[in-house]
C-alpha atoms as a PDB file:
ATOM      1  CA  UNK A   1       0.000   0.000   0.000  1.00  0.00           C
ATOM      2  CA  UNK A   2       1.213   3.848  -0.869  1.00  0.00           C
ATOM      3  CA  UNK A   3       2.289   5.847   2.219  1.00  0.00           C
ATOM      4  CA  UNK A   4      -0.830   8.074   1.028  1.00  0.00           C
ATOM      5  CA  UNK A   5      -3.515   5.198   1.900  1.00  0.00           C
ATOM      6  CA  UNK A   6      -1.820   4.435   4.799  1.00  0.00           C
ATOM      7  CA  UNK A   7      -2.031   7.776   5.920  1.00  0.00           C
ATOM      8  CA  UNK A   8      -6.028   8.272   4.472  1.00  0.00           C
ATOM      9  CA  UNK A   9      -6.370   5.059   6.690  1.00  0.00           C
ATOM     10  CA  UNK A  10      -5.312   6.116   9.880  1.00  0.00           C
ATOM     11  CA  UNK A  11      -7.016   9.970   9.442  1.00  0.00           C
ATOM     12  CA  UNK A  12     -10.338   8.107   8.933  1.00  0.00           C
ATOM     13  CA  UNK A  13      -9.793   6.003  11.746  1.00  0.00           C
ATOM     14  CA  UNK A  14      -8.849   8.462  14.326  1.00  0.00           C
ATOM     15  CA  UNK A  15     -11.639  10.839  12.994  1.00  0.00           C
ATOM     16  CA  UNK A  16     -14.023   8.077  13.690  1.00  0.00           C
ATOM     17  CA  UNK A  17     -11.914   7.433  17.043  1.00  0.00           C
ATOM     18  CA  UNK A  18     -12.202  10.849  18.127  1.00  0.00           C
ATOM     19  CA  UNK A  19     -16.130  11.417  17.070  1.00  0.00           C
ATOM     20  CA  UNK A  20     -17.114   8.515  19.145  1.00  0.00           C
ATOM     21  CA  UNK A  21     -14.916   9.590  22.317  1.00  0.00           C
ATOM     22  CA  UNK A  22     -16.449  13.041  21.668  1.00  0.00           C
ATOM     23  CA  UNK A  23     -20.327  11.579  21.866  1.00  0.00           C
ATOM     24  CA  UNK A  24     -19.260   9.785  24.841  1.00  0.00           C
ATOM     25  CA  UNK A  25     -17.833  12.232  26.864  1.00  0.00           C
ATOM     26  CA  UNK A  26     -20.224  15.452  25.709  1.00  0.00           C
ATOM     27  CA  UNK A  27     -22.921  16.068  28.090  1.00  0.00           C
ATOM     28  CA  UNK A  28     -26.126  16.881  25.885  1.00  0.00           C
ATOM     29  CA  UNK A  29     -28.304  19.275  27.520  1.00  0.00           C
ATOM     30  CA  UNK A  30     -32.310  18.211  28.206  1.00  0.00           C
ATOM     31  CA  UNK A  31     -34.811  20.229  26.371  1.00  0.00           C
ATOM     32  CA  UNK A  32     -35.643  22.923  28.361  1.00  0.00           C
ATOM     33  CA  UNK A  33     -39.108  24.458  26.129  1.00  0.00           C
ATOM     34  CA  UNK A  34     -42.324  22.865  28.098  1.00  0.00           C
ATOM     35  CA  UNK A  35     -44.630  21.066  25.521  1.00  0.00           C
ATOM     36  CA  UNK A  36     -48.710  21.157  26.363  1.00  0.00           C
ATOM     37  CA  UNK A  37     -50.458  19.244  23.758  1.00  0.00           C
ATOM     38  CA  UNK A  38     -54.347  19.126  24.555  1.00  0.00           C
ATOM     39  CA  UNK A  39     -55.833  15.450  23.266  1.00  0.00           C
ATOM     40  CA  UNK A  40     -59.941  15.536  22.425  1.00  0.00           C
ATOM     41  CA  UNK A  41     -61.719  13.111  24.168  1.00  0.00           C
ATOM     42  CA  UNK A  42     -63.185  11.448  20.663  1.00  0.00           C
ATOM     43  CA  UNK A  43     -59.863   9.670  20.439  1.00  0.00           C
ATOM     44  CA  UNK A  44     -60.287   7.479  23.705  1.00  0.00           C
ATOM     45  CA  UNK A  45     -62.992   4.902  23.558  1.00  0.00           C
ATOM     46  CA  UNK A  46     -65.998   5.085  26.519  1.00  0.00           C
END
């Protein structure tokens, strides 16, 4: 293999590497907007 797959390799791999230890580690803030949704009672059976 060239040096420039080898090298194409290993960026992809540490990208992918790196994305995944970024997900892991980021804390993802909850949704903070309250959500009121009014259901009719004609939906529900008697």
């Amino acid at each position: 293999m060239s040096k420039l797959t080898k090298f194409l390799l290993a960026l992809g791999a540490l990208v992918i590497v790196g994305g995944g230890i970024f997900l892991m580690t980021w804390d993802i803030p909850a949704p903070s907007a309250e959500v009121t949704k009014t259901l009719s009672n004609d939906r529900f059976p008697s």
